[in-house]
Protein backbone atom coordinates (compact mmCIF):
# COMPACT_ATOMS: atom_id res chain seq x y z
CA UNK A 1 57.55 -73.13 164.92
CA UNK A 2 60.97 -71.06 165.85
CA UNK A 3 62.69 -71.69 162.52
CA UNK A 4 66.86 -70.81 161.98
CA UNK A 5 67.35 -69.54 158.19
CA UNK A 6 70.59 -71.08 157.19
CA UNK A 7 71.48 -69.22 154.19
CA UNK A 8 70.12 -65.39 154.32
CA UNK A 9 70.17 -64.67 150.85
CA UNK A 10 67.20 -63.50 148.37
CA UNK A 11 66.01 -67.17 148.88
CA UNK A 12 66.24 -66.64 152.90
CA UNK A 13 64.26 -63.66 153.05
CA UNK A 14 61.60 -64.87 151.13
CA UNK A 15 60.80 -68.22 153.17
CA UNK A 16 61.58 -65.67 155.82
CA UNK A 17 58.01 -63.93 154.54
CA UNK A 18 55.88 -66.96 154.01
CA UNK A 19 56.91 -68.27 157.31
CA UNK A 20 56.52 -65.21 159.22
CA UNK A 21 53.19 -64.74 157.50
CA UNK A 22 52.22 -68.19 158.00
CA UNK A 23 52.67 -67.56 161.78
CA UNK A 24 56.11 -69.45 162.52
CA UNK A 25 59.06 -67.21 164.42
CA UNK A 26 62.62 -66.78 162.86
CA UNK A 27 64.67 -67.65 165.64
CA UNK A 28 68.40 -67.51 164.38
CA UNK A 29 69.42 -66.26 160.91
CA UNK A 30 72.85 -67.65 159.81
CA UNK A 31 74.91 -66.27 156.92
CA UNK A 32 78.78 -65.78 155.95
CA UNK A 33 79.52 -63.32 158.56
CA UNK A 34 78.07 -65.40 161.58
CA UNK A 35 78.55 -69.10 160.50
CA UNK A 36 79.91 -69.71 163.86
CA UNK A 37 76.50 -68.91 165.18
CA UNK A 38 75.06 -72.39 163.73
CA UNK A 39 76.06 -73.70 167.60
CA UNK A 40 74.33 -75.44 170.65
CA UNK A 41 73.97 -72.32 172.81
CA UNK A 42 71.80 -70.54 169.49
CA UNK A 43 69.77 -73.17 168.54
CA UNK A 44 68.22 -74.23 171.84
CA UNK A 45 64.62 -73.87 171.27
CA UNK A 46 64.90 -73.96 167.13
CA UNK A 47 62.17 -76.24 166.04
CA UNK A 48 63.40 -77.07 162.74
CA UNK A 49 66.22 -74.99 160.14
CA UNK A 50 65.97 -74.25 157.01
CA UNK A 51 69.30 -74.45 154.71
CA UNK A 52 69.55 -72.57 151.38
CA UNK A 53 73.15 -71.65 150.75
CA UNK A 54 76.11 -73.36 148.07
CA UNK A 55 77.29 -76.33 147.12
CA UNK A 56 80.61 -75.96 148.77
CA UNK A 57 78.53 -75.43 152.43
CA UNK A 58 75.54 -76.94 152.63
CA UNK A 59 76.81 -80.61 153.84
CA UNK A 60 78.42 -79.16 156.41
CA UNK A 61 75.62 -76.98 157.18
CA UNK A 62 73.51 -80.21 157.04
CA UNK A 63 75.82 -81.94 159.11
CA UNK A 64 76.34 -79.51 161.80
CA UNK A 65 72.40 -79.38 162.40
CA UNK A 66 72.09 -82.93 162.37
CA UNK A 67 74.99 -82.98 165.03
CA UNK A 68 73.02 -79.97 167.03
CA UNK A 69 69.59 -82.65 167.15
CA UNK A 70 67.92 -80.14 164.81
CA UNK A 71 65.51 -81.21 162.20
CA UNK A 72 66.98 -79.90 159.04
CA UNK A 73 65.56 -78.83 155.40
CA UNK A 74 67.53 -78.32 152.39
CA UNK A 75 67.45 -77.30 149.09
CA UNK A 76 70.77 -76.45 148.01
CA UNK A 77 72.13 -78.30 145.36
CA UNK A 78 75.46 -79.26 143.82
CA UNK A 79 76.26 -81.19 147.08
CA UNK A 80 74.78 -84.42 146.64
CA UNK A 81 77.68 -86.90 146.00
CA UNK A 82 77.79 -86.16 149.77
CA UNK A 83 73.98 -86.89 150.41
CA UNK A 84 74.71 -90.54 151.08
CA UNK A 85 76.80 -90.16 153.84
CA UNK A 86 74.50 -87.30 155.46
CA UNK A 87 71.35 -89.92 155.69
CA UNK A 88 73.79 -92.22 156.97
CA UNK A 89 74.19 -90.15 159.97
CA UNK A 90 71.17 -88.62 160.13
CA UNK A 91 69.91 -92.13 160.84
CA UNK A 92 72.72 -93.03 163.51
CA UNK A 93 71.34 -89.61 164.92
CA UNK A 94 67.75 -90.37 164.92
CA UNK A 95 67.25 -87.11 163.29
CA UNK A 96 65.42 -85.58 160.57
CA UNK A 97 66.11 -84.87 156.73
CA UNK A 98 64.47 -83.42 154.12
CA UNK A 99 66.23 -83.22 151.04
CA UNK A 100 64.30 -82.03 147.63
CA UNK A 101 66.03 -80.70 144.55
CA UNK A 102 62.81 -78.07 144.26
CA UNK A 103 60.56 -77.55 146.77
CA UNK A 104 58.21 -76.08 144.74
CA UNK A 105 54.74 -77.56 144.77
CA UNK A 106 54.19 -76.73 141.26
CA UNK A 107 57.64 -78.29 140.19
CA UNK A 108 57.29 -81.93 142.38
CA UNK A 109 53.34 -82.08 140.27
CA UNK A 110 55.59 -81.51 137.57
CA UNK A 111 58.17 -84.28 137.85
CA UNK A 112 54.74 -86.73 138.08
CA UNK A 113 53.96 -85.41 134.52
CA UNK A 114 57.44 -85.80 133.62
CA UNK A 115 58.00 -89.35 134.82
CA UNK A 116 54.58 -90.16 133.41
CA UNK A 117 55.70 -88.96 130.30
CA UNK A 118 59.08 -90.85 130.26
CA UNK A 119 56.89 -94.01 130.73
CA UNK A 120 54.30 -93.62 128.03
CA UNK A 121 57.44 -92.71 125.54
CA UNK A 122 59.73 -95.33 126.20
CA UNK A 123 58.67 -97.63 123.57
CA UNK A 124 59.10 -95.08 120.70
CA UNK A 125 62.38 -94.66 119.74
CA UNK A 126 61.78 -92.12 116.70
CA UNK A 127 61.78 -89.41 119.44
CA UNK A 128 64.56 -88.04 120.75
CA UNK A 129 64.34 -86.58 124.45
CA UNK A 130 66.09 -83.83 125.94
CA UNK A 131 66.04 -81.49 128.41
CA UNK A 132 66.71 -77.43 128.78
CA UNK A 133 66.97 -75.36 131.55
CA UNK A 134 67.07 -71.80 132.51
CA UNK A 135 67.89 -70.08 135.65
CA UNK A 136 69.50 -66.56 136.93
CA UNK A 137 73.19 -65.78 136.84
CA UNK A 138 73.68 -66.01 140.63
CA UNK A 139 73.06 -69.84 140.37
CA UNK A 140 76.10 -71.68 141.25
CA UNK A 141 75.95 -75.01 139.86
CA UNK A 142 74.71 -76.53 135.86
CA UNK A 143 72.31 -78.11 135.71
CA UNK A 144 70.44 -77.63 138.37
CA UNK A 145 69.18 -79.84 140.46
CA UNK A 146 66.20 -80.32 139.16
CA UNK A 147 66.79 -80.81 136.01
CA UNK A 148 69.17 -83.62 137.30
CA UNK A 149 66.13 -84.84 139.05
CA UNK A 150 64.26 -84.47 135.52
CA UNK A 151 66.59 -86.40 133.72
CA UNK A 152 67.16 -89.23 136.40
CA UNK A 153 63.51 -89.64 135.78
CA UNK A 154 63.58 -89.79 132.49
CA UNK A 155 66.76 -92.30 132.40
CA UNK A 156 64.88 -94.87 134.76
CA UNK A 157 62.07 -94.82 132.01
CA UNK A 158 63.87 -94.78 128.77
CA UNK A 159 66.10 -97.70 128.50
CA UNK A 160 68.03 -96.39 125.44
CA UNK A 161 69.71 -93.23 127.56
CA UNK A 162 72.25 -94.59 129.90
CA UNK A 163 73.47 -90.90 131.20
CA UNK A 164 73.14 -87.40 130.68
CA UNK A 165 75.49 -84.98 129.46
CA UNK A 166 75.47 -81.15 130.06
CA UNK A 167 77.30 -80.77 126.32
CA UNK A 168 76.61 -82.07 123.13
CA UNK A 169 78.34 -85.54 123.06
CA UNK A 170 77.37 -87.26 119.50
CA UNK A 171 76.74 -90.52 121.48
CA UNK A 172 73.03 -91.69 120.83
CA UNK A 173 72.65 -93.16 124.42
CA UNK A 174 73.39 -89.65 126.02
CA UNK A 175 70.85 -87.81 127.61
CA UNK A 176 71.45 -83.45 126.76
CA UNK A 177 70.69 -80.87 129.35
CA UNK A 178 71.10 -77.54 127.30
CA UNK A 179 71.78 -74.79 130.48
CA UNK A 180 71.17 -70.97 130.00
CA UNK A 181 72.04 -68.31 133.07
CA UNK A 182 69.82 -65.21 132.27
CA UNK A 183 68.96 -62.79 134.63
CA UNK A 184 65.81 -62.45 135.59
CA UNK A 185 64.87 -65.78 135.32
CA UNK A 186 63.80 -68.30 139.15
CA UNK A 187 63.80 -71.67 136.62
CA UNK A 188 62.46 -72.52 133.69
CA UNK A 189 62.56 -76.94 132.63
CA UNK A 190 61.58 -77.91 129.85
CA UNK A 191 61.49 -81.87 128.40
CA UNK A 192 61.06 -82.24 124.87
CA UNK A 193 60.78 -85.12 122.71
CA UNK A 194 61.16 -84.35 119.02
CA UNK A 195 60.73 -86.85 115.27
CA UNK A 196 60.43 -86.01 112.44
CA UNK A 197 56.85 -85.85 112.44
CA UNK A 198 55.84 -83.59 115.62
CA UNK A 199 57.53 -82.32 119.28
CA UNK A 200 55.85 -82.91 122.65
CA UNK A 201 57.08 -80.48 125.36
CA UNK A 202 56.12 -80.32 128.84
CA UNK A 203 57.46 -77.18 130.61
CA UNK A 204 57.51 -75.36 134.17
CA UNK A 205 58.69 -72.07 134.79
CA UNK A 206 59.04 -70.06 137.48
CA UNK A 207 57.55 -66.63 138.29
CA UNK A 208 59.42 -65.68 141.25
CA UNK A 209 60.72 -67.17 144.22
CA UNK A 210 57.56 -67.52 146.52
CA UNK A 211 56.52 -71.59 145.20
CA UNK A 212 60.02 -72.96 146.55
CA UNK A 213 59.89 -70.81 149.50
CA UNK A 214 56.31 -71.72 150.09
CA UNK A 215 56.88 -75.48 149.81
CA UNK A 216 60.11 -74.78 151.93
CA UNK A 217 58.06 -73.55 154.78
CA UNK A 218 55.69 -76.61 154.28
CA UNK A 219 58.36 -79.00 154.61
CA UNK A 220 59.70 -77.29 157.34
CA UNK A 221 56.46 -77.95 159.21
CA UNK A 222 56.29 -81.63 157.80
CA UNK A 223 59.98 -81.79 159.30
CA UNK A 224 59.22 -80.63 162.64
CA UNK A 225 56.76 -83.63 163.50
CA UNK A 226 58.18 -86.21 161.62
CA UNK A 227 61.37 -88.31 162.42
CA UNK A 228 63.72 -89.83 159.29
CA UNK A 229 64.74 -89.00 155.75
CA UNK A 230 62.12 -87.77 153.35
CA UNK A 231 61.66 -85.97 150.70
CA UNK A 232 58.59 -83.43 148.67
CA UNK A 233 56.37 -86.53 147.74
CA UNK A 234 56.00 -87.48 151.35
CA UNK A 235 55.58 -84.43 152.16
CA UNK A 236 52.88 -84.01 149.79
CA UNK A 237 51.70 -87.10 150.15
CA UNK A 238 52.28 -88.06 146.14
């Protein structure tokens, strides 16, 4: 594939790697000095782009590929009370979308365990769930994605949480997500259910950036031959 890199940032450079080792071409590299770039003329012959920037860009970014006929992957977050309107038009388009809060392979196994979980502890109310997460300094937005996509899980399960809260609230039916920034740290989740009696955790963490980078490039390829709006468990076939 000839691949454009939306977003050339630590995350950039290393899908940059596994695609480039994984055969694939970086055909256009877009970043804040060159956004005008993301254009007809430089994308003729792209296969597919990759978008990893903020929350304040990436639905434009989205949009403008969508707009250019290019099949687009993203895994930006803090943009997604947008994300309605951009698989609206990626459908009028007839284009492609791929849209995953962590691509990660380990971390979409892990939301199965976690939604798994949420099921088989619905019915006992003497535990009390919440969620923590950790990630570097340089991340923009709290919580992150995917620990929105953790607790969205767990709220569809547990009928006693209506909503979760990134602060304390007091109110019983509140789902907590506890955030840390701590450098140097790619994402640790954790879901924890604690009584009085005993805690069951289930955690994920991070090593470095090379899982969401890997499972960028795969979606990428999954992207390039497919046509529609998916997301990591069609892509992995979960």
């Amino acid at each position: 594939m000839n691949i454009a890199l939306v977003g050339y940032g630590k995350m950039g450079k290393a899908i940059e790697e596994i695609a480039v080792a994984n055969g694939h071409t970086i055909g256009l590299k877009i970043d804040l000095d060159n956004a005008a770039d993301l254009c007809a003329n430089k994308v003729a012959g792209i296969d597919v782009a990759i978008e990893f920037t903020g929350p304040h860009s990436a639905f434009d970014n989205v949009m403008k590929c969508l707009s250019l006929g290019v099949p687009v992957v993203c895994g930006s977050t803090g943009w997604l009370e947008k994300y309605e309107e951009a698989k609206t038009f990626c459908e009028a388009q007839n284009g492609t979308l791929i849209y995953a809060s962590n691509f990660s392979i380990g971390v979409n196994l892990f939301f199965e365990v976690n939604k798994t979980l949420a099921a088989l502890m619905a019915k006992h109310t003497n535990y009390e769930v919440s969620l923590h997460e950790i990630h570097h300094t340089q991340k923009k937005d709290a919580p992150s994605g995917t620990a929105i996509t953790l607790a969205e899980q767990v709220l569809e399960a547990i009928p006693h949480k209506t909503k979760w809260v990134n602060e304390a609230s007091g109110v019983a039916s509140d789902l907590l997500i506890t955030s840390e920034r701590i450098d140097p740290a790619p994402g640790t989740h954790t879901t924890t259910y604690a009584s009085a009696i005993d805690t069951i955790e289930i955690t994920h963490t991070a090593h470095n950036r090379k899982g969401f980078a890997g499972g960028a490039v795969l979606a990428a390829e999954f992207a390039a031959t497919h046509k529609g709006i998916f997301s990591m468990k069609e892509v992995l076939g979960l």
